[in-house]
N, C-alpha and C. Protein backbone atom coordinates (compact mmCIF):
# COMPACT_ATOMS: atom_id res chain seq x y z
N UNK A 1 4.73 -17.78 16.09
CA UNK A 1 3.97 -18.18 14.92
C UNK A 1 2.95 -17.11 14.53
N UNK A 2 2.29 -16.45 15.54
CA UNK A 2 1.45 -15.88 15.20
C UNK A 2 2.02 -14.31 14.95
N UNK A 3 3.16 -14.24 14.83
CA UNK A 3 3.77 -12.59 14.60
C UNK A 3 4.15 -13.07 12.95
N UNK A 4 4.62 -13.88 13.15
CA UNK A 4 4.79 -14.71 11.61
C UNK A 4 3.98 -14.30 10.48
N UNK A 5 2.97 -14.71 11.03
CA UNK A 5 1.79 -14.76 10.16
C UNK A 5 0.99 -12.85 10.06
N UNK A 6 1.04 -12.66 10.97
CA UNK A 6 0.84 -10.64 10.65
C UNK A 6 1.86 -10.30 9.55
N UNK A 7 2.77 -10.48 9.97
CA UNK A 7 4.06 -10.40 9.50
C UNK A 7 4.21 -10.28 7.45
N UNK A 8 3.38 -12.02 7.83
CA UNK A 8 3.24 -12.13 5.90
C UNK A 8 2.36 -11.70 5.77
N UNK A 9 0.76 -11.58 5.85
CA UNK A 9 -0.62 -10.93 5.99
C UNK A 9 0.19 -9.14 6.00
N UNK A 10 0.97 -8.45 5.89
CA UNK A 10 0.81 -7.34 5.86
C UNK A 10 1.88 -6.67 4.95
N UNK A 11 3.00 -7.93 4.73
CA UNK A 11 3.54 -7.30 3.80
C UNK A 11 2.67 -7.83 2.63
N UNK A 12 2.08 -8.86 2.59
CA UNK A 12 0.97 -9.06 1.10
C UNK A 12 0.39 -7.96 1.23
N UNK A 13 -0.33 -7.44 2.28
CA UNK A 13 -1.44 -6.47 2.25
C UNK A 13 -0.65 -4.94 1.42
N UNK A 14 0.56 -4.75 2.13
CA UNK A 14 1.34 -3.81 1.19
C UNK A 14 1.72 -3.53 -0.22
N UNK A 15 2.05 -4.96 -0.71
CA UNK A 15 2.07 -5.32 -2.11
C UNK A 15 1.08 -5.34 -2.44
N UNK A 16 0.04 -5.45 -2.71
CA UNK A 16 -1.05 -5.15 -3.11
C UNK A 16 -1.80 -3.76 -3.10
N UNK A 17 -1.46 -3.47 -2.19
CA UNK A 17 -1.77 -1.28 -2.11
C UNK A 17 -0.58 -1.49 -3.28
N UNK A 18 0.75 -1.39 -3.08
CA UNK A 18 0.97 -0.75 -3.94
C UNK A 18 1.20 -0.81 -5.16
N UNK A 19 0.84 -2.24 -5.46
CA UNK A 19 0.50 -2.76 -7.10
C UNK A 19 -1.36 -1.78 -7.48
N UNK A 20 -1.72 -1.18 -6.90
CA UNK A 20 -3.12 -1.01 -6.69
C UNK A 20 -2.75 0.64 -6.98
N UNK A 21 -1.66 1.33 -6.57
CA UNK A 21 -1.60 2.59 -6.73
C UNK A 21 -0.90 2.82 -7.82
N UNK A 22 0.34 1.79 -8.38
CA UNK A 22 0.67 1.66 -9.38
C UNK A 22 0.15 1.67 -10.90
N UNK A 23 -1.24 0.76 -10.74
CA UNK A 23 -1.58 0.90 -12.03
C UNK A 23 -2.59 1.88 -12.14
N UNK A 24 -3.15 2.53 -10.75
CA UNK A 24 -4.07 4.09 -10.79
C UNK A 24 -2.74 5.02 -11.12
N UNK A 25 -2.18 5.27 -11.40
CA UNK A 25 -0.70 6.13 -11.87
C UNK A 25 -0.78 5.71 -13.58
N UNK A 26 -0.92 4.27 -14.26
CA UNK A 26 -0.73 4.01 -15.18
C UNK A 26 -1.88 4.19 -15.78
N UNK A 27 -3.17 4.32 -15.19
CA UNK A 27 -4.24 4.61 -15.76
C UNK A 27 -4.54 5.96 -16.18
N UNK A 28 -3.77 6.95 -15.45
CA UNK A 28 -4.04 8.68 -15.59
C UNK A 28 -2.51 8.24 -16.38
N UNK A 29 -1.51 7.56 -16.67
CA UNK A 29 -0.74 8.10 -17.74
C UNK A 29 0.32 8.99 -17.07
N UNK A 30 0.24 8.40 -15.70
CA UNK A 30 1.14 9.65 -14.66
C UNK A 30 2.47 8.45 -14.07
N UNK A 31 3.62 9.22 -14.30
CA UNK A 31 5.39 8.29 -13.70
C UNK A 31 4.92 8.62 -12.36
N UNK A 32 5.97 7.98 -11.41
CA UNK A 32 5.65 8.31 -10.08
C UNK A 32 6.33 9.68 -10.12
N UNK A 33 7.32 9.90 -10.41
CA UNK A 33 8.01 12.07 -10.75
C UNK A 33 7.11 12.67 -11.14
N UNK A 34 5.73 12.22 -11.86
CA UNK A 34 4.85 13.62 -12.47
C UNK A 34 3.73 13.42 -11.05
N UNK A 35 3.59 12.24 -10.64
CA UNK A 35 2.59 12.88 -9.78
C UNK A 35 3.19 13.16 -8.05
N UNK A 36 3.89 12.71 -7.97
CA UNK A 36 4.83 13.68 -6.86
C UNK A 36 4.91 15.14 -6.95
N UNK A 37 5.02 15.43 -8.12
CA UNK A 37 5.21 17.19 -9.02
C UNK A 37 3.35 17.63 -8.49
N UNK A 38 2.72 16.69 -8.97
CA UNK A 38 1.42 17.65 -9.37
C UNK A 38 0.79 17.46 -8.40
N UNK A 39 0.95 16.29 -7.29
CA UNK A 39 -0.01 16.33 -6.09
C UNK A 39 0.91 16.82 -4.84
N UNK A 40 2.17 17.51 -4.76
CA UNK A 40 3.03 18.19 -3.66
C UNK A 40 3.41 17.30 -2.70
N UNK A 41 3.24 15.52 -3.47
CA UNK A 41 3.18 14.33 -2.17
C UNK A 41 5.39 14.09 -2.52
N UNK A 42 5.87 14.11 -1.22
CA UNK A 42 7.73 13.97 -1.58
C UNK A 42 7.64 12.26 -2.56
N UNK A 43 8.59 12.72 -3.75
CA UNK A 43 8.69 11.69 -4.05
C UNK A 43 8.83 10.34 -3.44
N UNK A 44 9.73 11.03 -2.09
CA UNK A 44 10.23 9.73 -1.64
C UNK A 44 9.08 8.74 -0.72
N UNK A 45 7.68 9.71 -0.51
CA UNK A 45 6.77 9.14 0.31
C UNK A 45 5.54 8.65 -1.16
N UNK A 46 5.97 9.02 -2.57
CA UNK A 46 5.12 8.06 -3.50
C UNK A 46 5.61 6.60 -3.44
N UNK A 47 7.53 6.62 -3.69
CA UNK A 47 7.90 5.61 -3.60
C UNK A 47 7.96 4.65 -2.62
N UNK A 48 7.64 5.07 -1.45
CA UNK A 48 7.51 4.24 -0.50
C UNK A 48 6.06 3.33 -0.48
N UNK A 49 5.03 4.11 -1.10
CA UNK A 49 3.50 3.49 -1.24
C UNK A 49 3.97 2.47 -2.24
N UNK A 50 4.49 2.75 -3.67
CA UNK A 50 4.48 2.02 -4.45
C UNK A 50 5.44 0.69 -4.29
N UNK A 51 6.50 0.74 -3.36
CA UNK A 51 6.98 -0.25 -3.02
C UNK A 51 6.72 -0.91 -2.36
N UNK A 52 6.06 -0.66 -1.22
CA UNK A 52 5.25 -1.60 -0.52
C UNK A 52 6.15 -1.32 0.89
N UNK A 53 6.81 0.36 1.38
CA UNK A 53 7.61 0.15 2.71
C UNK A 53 6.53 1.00 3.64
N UNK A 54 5.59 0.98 2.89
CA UNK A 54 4.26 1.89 3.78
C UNK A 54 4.07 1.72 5.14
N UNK A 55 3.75 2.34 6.21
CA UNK A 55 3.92 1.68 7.71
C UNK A 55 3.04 1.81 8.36
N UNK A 56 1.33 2.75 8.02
CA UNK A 56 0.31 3.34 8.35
C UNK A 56 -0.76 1.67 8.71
N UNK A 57 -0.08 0.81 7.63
CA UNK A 57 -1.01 -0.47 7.37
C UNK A 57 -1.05 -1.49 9.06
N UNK A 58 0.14 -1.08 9.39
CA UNK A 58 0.47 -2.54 10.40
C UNK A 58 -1.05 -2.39 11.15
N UNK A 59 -1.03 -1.02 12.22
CA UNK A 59 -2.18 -1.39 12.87
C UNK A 59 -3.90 -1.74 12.79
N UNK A 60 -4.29 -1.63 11.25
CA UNK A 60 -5.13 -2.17 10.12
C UNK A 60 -4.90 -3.50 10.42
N UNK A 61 -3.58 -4.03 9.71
CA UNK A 61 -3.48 -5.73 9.83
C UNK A 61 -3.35 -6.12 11.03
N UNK A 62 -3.15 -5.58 11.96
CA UNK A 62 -3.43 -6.52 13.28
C UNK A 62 -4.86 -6.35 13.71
N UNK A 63 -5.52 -5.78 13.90
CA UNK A 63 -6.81 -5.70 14.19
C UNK A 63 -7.50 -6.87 13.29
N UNK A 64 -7.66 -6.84 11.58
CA UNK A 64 -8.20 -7.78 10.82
C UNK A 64 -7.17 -9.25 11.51
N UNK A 65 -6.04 -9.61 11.90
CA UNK A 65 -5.41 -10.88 12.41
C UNK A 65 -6.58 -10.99 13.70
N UNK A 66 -6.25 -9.79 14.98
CA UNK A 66 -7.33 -10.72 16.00
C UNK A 66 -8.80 -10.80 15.25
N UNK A 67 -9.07 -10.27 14.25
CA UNK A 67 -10.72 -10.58 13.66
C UNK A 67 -10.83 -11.34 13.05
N UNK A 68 -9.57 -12.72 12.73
CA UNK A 68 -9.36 -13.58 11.84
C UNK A 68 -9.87 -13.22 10.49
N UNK A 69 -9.78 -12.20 9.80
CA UNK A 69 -9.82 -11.48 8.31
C UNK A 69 -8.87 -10.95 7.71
N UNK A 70 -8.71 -10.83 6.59
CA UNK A 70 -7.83 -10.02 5.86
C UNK A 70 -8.39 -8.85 5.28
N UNK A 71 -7.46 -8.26 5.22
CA UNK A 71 -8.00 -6.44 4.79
C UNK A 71 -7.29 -6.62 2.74
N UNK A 72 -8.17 -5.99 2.23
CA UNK A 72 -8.43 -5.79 1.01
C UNK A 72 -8.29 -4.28 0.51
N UNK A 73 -7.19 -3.71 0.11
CA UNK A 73 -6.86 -2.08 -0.10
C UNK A 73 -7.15 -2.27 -1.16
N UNK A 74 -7.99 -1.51 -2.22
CA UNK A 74 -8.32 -1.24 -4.10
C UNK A 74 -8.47 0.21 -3.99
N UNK A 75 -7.82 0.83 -5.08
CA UNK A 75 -7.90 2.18 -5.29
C UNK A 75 -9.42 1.86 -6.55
N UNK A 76 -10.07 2.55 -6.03
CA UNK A 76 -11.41 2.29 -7.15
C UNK A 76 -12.13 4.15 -7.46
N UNK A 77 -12.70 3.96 -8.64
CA UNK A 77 -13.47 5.02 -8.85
C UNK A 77 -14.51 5.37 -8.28
């Protein structure tokens, strides 16, 4: 039960980064191909943020699970 629950707690936490990096892309007016081009990041590691297959997050969300919290990713100015 309780892997369960990391489990959903981190793929939300993912979808949300990458609905969060998505519209900082739509705000500069940048496709995910132009800023792959202009920041030297492999496309295939933009698309992985923006889809949500990111993997850096898990040990973030388990720490906030034993702290009974959720972690909150915002790309902000």
């Amino acid at each position: 039960m309780e892997h369960e629950i990391r489990k959903q707690n981190l793929q939300q936490l993912r979808l949300e980064y990458g609905e969060s990096f998505r519209r900082a892309l739509a705000e500069q007016g940048l496709t995910p191909e132009e800023f792959s081009e202009q920041s030297k990041i492999p496309l295939t590691v933009v698309e992985d943020h923006l889809s949500g297959k990111l993997r850096f997050l898990g040990e973030v969300n388990n720490i906030c699970f034993r702290l009974n919290k959720r972690l909150k990713v915002e790309l902000v100015d």
